[in-house]
C-alpha atoms as a PDB file:
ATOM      1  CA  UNK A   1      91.246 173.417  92.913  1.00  0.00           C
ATOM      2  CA  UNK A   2      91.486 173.511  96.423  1.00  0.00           C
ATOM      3  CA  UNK A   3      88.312 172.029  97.313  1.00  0.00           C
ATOM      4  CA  UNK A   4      85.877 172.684  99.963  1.00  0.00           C
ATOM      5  CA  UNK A   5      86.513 174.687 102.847  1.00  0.00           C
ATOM      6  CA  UNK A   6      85.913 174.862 106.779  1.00  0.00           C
ATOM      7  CA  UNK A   7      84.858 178.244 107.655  1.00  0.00           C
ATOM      8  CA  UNK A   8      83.257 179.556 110.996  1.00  0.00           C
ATOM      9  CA  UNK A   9      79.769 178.834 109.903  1.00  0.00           C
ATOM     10  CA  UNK A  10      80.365 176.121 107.657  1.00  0.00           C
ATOM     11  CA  UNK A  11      81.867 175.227 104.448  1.00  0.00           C
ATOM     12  CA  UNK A  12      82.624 177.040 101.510  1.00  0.00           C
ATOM     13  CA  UNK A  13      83.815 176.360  97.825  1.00  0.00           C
ATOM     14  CA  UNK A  14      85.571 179.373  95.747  1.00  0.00           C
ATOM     15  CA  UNK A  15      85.218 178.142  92.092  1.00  0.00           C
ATOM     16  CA  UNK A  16      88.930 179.903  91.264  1.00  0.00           C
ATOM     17  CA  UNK A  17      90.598 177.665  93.572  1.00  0.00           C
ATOM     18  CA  UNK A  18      91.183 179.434  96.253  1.00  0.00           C
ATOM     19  CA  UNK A  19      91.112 178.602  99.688  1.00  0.00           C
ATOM     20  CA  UNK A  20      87.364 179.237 100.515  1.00  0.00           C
ATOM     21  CA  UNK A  21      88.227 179.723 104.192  1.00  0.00           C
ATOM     22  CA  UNK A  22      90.702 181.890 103.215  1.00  0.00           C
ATOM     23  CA  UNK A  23      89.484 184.087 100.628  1.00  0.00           C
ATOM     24  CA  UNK A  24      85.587 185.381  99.543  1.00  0.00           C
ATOM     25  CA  UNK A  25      86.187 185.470  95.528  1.00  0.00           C
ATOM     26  CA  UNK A  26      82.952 184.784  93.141  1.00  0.00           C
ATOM     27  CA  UNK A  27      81.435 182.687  92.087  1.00  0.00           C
ATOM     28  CA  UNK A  28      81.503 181.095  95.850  1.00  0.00           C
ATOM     29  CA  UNK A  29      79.148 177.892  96.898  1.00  0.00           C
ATOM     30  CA  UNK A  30      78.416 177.720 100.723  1.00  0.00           C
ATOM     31  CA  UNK A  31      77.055 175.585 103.238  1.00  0.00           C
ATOM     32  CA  UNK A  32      75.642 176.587 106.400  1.00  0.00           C
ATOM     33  CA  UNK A  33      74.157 174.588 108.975  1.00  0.00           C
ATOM     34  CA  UNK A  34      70.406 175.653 109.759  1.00  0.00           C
ATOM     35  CA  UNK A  35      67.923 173.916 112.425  1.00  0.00           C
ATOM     36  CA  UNK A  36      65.990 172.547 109.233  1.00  0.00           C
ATOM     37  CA  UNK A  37      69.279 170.900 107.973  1.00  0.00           C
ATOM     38  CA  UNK A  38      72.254 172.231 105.368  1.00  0.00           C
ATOM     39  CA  UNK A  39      71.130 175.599 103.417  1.00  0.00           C
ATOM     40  CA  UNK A  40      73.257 176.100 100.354  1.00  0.00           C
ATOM     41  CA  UNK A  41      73.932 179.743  99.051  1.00  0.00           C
ATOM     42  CA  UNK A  42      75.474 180.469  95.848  1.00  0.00           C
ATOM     43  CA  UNK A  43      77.080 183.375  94.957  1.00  0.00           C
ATOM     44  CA  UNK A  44      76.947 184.164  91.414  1.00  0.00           C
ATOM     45  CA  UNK A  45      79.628 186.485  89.153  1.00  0.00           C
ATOM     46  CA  UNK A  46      77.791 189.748  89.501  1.00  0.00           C
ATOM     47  CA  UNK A  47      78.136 189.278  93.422  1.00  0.00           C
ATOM     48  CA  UNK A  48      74.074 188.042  93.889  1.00  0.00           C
ATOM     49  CA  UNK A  49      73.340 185.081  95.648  1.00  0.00           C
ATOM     50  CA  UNK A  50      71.090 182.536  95.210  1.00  0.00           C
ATOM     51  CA  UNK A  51      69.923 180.449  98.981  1.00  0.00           C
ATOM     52  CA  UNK A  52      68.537 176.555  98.526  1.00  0.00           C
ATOM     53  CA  UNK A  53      68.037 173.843 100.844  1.00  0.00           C
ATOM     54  CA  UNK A  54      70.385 171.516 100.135  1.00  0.00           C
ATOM     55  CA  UNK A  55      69.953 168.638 102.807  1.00  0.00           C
ATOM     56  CA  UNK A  56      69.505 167.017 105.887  1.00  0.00           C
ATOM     57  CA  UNK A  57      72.223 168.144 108.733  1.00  0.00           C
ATOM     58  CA  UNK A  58      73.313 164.670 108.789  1.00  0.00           C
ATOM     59  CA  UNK A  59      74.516 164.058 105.543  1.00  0.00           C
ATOM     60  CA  UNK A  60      77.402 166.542 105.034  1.00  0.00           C
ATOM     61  CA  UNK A  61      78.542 164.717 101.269  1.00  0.00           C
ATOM     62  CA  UNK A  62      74.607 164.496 100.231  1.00  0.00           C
ATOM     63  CA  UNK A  63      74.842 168.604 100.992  1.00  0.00           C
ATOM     64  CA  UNK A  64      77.716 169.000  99.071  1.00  0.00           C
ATOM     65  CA  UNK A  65      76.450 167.206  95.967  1.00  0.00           C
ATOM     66  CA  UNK A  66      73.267 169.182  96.254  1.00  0.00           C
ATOM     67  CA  UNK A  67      75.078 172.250  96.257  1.00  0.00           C
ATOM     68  CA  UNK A  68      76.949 171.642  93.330  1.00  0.00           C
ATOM     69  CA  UNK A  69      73.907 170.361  91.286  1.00  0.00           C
ATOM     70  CA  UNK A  70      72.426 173.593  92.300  1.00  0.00           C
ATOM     71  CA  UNK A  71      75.284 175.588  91.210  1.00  0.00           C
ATOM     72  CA  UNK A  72      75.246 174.130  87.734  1.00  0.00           C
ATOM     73  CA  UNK A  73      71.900 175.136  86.773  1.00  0.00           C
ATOM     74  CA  UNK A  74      72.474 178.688  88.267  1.00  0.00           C
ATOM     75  CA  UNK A  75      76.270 179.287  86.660  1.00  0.00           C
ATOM     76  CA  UNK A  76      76.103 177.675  83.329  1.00  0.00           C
ATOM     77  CA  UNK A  77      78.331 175.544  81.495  1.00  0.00           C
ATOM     78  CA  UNK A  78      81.186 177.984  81.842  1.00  0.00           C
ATOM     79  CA  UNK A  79      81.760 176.968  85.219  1.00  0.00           C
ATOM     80  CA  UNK A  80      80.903 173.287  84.971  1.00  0.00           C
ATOM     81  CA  UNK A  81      84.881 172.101  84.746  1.00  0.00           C
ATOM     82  CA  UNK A  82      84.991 174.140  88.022  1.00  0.00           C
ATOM     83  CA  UNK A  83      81.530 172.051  89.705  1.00  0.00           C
ATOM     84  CA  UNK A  84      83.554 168.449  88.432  1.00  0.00           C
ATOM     85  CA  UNK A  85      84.175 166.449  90.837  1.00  0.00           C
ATOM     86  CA  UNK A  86      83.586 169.144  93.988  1.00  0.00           C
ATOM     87  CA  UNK A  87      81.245 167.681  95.595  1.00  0.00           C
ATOM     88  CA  UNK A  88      83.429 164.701  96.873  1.00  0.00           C
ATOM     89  CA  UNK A  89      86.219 166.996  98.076  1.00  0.00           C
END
């Protein structure tokens, strides 16, 4: 897995592998930078996304760990092996 991403508006996770600043594939997690802190979308298989708060601007690991735990409850065991470990890279 290639890990998290920098993109233009923030940071972003393809579950394949894939470079996430590179390439939009699905499912995809996401960080973006808001004036209320981190917001965390998720797209899911079918192309939908799911948005969350997912943590104070300052904390950029805390936002990735919040991200993931999000993901897992909306994707399922199926992707779980994909969600180890991510949010520490």
């Amino acid at each position: 897995m290639s890990g998290w991403a920098r993109t233009t508006d923030g940071w972003a996770l393809n579950l394949d592998g894939s470079n996430g600043a590179l390439v939009f594939s699905l499912p995809r997690l996401e960080l973006r930078s808001s004036s209320t802190g981190w917001r965390s979308l998720c797209f899911l298989v079918d192309g939908s996304q799911r948005e969350r708060a997912a943590g104070s601007a300052d904390s950029l690991m805390a936002a990735k760990a919040a991200a993931v735990e999000q993901a897992r409850a909306l994707l399922g065991p199926a992707h779980a092996g994909a969600l180890d470990g991510a949010a520490v890279r």
